[in-house]
Each structure stands twice: as structure tokens, then as C-alpha cells.
N, C-alpha and C. Protein backbone atom coordinates (compact mmCIF):
# COMPACT_ATOMS: atom_id res chain seq x y z
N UNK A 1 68.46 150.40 112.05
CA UNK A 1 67.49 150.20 113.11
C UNK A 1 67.78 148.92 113.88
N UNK A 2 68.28 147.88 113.23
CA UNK A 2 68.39 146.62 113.73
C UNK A 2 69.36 146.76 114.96
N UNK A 3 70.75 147.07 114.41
CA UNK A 3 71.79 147.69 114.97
C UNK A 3 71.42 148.32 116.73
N UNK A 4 70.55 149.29 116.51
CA UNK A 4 70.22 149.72 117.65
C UNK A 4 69.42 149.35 118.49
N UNK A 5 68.49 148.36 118.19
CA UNK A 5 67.94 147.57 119.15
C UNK A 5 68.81 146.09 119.61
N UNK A 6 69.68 145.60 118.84
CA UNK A 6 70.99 144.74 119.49
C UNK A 6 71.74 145.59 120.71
N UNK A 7 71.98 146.89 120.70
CA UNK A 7 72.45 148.04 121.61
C UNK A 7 71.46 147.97 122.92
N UNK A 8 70.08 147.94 122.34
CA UNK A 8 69.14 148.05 123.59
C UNK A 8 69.19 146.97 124.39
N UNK A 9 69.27 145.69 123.69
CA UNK A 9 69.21 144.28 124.44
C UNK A 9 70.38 144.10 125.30
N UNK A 10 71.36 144.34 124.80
CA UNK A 10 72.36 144.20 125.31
C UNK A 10 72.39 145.56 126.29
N UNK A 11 72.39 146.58 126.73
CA UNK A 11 72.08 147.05 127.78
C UNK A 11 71.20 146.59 128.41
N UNK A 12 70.12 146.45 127.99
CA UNK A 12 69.06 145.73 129.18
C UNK A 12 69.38 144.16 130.22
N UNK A 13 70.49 143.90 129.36
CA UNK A 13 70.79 142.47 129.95
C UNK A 13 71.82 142.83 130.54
N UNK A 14 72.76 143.59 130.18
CA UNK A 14 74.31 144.10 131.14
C UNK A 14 73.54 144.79 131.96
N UNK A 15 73.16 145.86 132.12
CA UNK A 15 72.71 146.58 133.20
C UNK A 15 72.31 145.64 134.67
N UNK A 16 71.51 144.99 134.63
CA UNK A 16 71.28 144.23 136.28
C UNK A 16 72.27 143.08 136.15
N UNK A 17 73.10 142.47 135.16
CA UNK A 17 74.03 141.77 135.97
C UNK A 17 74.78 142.48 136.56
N UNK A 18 75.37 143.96 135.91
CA UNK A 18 76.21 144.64 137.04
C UNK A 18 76.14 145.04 138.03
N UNK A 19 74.30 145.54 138.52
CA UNK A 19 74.17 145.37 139.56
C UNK A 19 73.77 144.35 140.47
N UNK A 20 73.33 143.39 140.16
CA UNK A 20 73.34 142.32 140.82
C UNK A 20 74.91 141.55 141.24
N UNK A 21 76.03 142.03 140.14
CA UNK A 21 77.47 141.85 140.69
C UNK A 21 77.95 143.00 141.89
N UNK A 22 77.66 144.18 141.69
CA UNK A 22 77.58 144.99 142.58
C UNK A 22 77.34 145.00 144.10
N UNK A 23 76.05 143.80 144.25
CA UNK A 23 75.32 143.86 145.55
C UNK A 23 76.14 142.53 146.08
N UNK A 24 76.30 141.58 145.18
CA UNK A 24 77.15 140.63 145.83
C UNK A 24 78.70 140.83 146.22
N UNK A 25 79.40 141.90 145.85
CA UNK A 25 80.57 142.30 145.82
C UNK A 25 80.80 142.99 147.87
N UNK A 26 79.29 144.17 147.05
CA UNK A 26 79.10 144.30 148.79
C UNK A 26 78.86 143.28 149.83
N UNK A 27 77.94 142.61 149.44
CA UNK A 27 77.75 141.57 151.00
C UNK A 27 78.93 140.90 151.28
N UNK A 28 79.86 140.52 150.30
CA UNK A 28 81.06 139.55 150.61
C UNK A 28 81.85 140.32 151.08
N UNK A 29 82.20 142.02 150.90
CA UNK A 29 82.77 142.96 151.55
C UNK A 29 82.41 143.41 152.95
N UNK A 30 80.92 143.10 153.04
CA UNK A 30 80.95 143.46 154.29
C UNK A 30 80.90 142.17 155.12
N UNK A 31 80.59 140.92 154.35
CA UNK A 31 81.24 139.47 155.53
C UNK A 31 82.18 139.51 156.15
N UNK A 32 83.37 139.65 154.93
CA UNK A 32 84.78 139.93 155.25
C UNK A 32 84.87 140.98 156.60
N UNK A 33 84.97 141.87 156.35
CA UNK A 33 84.94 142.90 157.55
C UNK A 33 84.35 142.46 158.46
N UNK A 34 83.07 142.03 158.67
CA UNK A 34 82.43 141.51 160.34
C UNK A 34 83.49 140.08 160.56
N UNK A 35 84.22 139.39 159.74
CA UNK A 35 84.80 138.47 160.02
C UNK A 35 85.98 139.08 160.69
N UNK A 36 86.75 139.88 159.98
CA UNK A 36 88.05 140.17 160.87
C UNK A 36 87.70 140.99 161.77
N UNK A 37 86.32 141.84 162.49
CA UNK A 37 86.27 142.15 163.70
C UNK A 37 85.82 141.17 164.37
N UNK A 38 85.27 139.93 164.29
CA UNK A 38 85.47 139.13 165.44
C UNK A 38 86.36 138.54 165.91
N UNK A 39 87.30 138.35 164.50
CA UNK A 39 88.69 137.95 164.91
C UNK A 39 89.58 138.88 166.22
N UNK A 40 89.56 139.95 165.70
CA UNK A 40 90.00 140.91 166.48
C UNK A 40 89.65 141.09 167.63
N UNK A 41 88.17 141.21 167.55
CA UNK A 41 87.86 140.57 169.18
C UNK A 41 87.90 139.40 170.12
N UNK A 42 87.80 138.86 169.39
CA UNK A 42 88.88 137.27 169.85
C UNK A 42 90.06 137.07 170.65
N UNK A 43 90.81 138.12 169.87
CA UNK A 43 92.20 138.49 170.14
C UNK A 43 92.46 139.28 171.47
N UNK A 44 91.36 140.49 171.07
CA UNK A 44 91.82 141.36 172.39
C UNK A 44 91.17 140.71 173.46
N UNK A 45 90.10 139.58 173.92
CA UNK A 45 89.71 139.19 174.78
C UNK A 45 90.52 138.01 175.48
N UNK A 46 91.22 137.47 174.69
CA UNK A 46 92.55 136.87 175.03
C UNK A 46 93.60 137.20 175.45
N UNK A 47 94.02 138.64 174.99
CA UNK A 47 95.03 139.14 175.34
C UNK A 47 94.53 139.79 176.85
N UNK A 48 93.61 140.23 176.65
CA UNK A 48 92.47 140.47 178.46
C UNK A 48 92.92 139.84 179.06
N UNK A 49 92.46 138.33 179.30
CA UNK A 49 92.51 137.00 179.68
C UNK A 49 94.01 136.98 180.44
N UNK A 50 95.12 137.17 179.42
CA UNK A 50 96.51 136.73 179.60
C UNK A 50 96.77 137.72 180.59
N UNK A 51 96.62 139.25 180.77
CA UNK A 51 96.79 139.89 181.68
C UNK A 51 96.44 139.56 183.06
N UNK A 52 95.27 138.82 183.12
CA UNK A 52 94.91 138.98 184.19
C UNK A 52 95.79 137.54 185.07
């Protein structure tokens, strides 16, 4: 019996760090990405620029 409530604790405590690693994984995934489209737009508005 002991055994299986060490099992319970320990799921109850892994379970939301993984998702709480989960949600931070996303936001830094989606920083990243809005970062290199402004880069990108950066770029092509420069390269605009140079044409003209």
C-alpha cells in the first residue's frame, strides 16, 4: 500500500511540472517565430527601400 501511494505523489507532482514545462516550451516557440518574422520583415522592407 505504501508503495502505491509514493506512485500517487509522485504523479501528482510530475504531472503539472510537465505541463507547466509544456506551456513554457510553447511561448518561447512561439517568441521565437514572431521574432524571425519581424526579422524578415525588416529585411523585405529594406530590400523595398533598395529598389526604389
Amino acid at each position: 500500500m505504501e508503495a502505491q501511494t509514493k506512485i500517487e505523489l509522485v504523479i501528482k507532482i510530475v504531472g503539472p511540472i510537465i505541463t507547466v514545462t509544456g506551456i513554457l516550451i510553447g511561448v518561447w516557440q512561439f517568441n521565437k517565430g514572431q521574432r524571425n518574422m519581424q526579422i524578415k520583415e525588416l529585411e523585405q522592407r529594406q530590400f523595398e527601400l533598395k529598389k526604389m
